[in-house]
PDB file of N, CA and C in Angstrom:
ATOM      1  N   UNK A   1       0.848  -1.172   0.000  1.00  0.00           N
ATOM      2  CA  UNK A   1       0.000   0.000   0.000  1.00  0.00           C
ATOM      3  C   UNK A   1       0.887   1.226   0.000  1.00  0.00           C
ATOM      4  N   UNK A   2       0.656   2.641  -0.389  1.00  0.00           N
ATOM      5  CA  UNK A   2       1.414   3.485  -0.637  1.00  0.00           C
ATOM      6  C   UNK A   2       0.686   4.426   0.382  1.00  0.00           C
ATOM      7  N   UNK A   3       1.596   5.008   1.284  1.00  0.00           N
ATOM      8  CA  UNK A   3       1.123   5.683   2.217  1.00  0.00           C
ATOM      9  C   UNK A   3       2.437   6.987   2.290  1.00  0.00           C
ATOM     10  N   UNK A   4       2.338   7.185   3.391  1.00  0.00           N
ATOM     11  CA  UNK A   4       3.687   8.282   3.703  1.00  0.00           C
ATOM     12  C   UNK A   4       4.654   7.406   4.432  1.00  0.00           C
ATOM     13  N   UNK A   5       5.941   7.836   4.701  1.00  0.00           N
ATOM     14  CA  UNK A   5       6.783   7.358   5.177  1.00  0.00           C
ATOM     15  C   UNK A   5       6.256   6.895   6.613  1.00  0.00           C
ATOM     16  N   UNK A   6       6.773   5.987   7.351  1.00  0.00           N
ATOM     17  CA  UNK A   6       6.738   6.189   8.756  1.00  0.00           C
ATOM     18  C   UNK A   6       5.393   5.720   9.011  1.00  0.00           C
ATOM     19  N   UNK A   7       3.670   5.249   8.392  1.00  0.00           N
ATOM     20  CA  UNK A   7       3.093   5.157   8.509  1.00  0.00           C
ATOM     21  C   UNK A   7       2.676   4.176   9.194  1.00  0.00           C
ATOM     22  N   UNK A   8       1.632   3.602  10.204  1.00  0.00           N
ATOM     23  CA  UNK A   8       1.401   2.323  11.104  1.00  0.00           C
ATOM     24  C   UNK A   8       0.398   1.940   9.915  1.00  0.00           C
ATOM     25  N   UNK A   9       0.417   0.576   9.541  1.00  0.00           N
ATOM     26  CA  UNK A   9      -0.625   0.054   8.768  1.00  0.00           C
ATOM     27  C   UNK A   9      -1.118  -1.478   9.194  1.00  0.00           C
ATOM     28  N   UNK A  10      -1.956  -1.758   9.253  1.00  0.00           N
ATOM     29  CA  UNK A  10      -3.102  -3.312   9.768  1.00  0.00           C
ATOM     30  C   UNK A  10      -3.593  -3.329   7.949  1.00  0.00           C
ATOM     31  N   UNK A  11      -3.438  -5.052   7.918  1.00  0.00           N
ATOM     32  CA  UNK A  11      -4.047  -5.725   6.732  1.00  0.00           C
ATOM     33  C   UNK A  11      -5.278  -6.614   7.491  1.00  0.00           C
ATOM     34  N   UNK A  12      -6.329  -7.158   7.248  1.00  0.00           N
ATOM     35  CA  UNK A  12      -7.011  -7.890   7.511  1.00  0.00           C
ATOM     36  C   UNK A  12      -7.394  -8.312   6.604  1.00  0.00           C
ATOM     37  N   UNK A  13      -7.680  -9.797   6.573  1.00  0.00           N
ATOM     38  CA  UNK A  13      -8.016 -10.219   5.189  1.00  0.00           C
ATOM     39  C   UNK A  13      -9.033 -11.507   5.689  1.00  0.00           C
ATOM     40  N   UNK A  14     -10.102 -11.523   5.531  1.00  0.00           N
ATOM     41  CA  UNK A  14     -11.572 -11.771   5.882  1.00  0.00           C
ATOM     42  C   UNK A  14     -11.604 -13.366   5.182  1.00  0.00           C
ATOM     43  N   UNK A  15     -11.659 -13.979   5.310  1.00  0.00           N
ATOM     44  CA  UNK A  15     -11.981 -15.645   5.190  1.00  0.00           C
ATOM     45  C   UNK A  15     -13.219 -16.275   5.554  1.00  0.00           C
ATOM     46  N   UNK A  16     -13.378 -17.110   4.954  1.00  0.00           N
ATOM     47  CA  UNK A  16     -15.241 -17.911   4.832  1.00  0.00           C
ATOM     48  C   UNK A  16     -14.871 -18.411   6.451  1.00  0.00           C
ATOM     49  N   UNK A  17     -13.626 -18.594   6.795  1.00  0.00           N
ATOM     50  CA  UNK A  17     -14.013 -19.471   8.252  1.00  0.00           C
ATOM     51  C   UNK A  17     -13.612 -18.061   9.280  1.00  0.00           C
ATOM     52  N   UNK A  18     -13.389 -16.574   9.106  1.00  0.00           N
ATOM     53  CA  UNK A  18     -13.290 -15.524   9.405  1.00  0.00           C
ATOM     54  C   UNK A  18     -12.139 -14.732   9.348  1.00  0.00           C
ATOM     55  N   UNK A  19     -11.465 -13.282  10.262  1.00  0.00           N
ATOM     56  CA  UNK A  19     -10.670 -12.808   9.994  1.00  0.00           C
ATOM     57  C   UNK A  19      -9.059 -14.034   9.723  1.00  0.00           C
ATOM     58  N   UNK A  20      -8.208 -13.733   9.016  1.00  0.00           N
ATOM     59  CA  UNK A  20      -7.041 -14.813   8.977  1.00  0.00           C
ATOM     60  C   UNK A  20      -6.418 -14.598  10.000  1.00  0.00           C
ATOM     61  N   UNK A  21      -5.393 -15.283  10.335  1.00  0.00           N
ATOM     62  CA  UNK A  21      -4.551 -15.671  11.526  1.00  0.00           C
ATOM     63  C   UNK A  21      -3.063 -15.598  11.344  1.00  0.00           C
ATOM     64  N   UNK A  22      -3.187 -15.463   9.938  1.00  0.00           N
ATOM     65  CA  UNK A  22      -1.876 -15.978   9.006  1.00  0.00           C
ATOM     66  C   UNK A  22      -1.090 -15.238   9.492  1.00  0.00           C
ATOM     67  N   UNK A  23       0.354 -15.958   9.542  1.00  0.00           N
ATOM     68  CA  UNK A  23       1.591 -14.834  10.192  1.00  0.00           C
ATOM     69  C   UNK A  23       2.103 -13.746   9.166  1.00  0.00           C
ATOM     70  N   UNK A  24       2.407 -12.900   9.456  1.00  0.00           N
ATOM     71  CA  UNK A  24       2.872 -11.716   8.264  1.00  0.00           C
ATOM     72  C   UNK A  24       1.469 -10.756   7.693  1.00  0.00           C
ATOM     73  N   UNK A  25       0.456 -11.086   8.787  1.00  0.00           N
ATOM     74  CA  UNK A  25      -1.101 -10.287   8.226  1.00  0.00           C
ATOM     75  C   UNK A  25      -0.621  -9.554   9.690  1.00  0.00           C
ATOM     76  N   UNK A  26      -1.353  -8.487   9.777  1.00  0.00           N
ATOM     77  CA  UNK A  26      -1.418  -7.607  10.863  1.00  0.00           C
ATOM     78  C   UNK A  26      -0.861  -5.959  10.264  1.00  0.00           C
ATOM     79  N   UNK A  27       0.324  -5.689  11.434  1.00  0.00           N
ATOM     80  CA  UNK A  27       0.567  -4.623  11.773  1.00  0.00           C
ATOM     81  C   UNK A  27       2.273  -4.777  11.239  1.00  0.00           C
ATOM     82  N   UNK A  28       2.245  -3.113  10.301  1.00  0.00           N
ATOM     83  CA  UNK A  28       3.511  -3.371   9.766  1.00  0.00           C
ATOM     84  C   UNK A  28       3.585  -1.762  10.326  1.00  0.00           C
ATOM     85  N   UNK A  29       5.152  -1.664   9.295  1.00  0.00           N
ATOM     86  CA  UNK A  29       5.195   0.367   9.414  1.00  0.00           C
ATOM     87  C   UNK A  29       5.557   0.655   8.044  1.00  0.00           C
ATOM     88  N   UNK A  30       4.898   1.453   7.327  1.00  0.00           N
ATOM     89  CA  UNK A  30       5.604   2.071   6.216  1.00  0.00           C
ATOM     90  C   UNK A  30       6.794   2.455   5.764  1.00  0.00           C
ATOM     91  N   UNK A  31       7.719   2.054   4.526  1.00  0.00           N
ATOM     92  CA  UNK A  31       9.357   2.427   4.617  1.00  0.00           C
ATOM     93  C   UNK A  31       9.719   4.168   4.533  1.00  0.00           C
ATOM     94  N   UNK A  32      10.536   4.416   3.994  1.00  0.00           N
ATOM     95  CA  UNK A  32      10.886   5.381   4.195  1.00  0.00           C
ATOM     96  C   UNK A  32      10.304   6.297   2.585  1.00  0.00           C
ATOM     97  N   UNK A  33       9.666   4.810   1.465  1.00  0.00           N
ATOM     98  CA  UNK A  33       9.022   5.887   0.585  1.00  0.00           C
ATOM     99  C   UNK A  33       7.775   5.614   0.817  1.00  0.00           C
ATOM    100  N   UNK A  34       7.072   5.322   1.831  1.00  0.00           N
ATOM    101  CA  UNK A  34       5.729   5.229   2.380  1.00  0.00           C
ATOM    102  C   UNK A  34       5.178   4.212   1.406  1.00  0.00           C
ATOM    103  N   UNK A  35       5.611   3.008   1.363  1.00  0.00           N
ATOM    104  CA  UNK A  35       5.154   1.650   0.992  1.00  0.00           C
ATOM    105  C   UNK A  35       5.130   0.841   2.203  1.00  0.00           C
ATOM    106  N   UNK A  36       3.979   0.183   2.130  1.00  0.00           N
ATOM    107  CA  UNK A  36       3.788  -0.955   3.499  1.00  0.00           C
ATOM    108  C   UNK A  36       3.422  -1.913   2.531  1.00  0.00           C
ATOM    109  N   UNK A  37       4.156  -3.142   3.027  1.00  0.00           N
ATOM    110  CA  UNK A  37       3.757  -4.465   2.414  1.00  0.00           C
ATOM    111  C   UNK A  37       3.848  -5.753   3.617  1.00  0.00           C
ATOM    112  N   UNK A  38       3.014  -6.900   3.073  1.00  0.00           N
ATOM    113  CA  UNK A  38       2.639  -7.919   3.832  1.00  0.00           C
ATOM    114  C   UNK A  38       3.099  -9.260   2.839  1.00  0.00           C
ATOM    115  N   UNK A  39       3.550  -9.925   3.796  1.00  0.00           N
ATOM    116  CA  UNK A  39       3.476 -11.484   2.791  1.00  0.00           C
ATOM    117  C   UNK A  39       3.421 -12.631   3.848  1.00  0.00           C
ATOM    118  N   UNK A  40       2.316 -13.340   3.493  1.00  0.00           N
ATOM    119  CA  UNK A  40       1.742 -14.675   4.461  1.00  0.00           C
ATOM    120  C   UNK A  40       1.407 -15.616   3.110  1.00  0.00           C
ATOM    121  N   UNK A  41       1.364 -16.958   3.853  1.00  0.00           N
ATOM    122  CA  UNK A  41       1.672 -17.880   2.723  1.00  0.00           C
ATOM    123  C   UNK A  41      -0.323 -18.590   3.091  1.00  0.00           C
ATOM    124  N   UNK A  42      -0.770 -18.984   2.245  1.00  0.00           N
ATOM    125  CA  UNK A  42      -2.016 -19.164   2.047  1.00  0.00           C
ATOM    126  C   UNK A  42      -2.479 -20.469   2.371  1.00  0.00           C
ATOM    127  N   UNK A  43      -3.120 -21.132   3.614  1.00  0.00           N
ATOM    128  CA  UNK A  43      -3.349 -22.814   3.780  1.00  0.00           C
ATOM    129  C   UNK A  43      -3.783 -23.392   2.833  1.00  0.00           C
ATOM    130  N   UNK A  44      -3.009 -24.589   2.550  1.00  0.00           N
ATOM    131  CA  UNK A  44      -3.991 -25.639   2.039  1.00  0.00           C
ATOM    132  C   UNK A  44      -5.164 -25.734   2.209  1.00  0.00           C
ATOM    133  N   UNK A  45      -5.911 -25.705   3.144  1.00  0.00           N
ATOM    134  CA  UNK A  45      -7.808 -26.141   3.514  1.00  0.00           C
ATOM    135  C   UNK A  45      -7.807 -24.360   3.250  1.00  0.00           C
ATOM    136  N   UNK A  46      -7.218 -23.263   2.620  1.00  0.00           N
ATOM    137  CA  UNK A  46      -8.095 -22.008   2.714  1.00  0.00           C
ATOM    138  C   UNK A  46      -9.443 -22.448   1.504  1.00  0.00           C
ATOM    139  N   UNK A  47     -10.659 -22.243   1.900  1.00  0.00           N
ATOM    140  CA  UNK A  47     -12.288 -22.152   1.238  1.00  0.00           C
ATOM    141  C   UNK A  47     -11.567 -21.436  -0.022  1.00  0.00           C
ATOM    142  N   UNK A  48     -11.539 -21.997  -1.388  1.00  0.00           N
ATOM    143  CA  UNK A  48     -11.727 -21.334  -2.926  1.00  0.00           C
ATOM    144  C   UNK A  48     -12.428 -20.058  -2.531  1.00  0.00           C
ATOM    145  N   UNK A  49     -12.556 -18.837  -3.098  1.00  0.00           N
ATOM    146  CA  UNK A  49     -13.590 -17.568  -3.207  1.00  0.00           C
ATOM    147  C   UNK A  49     -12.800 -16.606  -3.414  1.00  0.00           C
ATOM    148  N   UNK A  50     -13.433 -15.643  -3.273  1.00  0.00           N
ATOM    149  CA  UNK A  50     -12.642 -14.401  -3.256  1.00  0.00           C
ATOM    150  C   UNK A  50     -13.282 -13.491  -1.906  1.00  0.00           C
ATOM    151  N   UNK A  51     -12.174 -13.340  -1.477  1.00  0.00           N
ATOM    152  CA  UNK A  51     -11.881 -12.768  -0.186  1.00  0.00           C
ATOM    153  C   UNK A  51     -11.524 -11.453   0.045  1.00  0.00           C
ATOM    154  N   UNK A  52     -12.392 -10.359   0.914  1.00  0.00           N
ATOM    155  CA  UNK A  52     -12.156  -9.190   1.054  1.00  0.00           C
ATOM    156  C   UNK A  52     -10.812  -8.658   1.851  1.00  0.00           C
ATOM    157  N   UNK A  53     -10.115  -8.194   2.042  1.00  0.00           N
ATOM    158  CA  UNK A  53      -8.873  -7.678   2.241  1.00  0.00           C
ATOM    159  C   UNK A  53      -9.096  -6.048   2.970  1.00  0.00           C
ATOM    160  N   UNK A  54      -8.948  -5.774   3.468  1.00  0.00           N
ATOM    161  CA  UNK A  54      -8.769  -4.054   4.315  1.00  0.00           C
ATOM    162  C   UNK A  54      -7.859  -3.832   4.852  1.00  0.00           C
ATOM    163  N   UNK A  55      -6.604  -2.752   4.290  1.00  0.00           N
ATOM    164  CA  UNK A  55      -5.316  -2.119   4.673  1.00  0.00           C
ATOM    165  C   UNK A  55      -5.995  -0.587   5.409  1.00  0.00           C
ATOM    166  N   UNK A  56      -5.051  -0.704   6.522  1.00  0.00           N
ATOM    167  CA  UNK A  56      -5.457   0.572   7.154  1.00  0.00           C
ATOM    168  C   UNK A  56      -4.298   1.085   7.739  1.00  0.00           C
ATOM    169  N   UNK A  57      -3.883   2.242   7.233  1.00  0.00           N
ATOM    170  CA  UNK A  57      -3.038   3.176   7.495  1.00  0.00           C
ATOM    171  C   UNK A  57      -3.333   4.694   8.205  1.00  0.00           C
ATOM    172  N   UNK A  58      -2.486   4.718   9.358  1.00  0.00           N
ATOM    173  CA  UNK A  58      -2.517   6.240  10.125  1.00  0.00           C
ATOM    174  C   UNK A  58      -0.967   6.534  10.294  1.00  0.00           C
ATOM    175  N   UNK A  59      -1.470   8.085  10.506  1.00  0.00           N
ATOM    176  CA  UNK A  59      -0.092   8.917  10.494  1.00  0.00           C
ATOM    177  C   UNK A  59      -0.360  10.171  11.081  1.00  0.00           C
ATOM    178  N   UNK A  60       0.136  10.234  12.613  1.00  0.00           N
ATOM    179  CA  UNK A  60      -0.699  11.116  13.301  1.00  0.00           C
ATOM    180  C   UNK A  60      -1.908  11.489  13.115  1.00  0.00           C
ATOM    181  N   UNK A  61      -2.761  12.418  13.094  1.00  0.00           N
ATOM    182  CA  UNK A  61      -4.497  12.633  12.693  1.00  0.00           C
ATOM    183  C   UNK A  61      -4.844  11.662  11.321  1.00  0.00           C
ATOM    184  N   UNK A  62      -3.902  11.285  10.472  1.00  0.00           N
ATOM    185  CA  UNK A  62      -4.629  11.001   9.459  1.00  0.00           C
ATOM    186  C   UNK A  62      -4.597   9.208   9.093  1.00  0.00           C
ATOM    187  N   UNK A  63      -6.058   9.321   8.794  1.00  0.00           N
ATOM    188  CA  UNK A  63      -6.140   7.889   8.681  1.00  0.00           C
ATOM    189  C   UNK A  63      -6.638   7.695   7.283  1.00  0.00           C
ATOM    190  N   UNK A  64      -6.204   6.371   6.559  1.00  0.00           N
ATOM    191  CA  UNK A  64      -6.396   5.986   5.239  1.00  0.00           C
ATOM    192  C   UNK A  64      -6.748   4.437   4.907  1.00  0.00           C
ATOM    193  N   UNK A  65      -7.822   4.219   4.479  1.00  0.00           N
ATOM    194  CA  UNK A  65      -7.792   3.155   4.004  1.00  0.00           C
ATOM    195  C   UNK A  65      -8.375   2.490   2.816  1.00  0.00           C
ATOM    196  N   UNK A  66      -7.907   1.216   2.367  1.00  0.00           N
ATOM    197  CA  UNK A  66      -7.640   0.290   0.906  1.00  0.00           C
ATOM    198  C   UNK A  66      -8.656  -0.821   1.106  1.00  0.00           C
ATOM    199  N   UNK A  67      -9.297  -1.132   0.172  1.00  0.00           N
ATOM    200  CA  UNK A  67     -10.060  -2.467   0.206  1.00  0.00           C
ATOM    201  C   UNK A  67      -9.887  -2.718  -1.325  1.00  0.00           C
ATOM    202  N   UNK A  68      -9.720  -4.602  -1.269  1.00  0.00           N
ATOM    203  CA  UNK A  68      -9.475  -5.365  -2.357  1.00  0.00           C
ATOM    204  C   UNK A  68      -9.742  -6.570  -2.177  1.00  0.00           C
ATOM    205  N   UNK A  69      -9.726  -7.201  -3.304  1.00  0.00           N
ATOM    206  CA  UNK A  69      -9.779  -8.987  -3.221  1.00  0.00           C
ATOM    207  C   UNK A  69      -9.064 -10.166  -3.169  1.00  0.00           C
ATOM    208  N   UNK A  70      -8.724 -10.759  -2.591  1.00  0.00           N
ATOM    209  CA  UNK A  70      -7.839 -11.903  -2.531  1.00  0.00           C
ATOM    210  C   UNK A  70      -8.812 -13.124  -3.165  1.00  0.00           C
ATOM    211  N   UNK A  71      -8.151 -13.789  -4.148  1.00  0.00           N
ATOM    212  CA  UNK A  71      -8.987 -14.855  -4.783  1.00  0.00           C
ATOM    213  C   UNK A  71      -8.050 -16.013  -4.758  1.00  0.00           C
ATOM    214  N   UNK A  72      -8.523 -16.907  -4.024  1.00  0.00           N
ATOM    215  CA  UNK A  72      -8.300 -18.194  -3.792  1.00  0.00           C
ATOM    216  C   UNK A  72      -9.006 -19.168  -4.861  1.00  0.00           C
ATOM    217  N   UNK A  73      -8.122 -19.990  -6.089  1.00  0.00           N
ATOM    218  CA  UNK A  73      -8.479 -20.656  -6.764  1.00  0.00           C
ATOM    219  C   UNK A  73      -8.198 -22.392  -6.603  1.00  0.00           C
TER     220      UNK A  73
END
């Protein structure tokens, strides 16, 4: 996600059996060109679909956030 430098950002990424658990989902910090990225590896038993995703980024007062799809084939 492209944010400002320095930024606190949460991924959640929503699953048929509910929020994921997966390690490397959560709480990151933005680099120094205000990119935050996540990488978790996807279970075997994850439910086929497509799956909603919500990045949320703050930076003192300001808050921002991303929604997208994760599709499990």
């Amino acid at each position: 996600m492209q944010t400002v430098a320095g930024a606190k950002c949460t991924l959640v990424v929503t699953l048929k059996s509910g929020p994921s658990k997966a390690q490397g989902l959560g709480a990151t910090q933005a680099d120094d060109n205000g990119v935050a990225t996540w990488s978790w590896h996807i279970g075997l038993n994850t439910a086929k679909g497509s799956w909603p995703m919500t990045a949320t980024c703050t930076s003192g007062s300001a808050k921002a956030t991303a929604t997208a799809k994760l599709v499990v084939e």
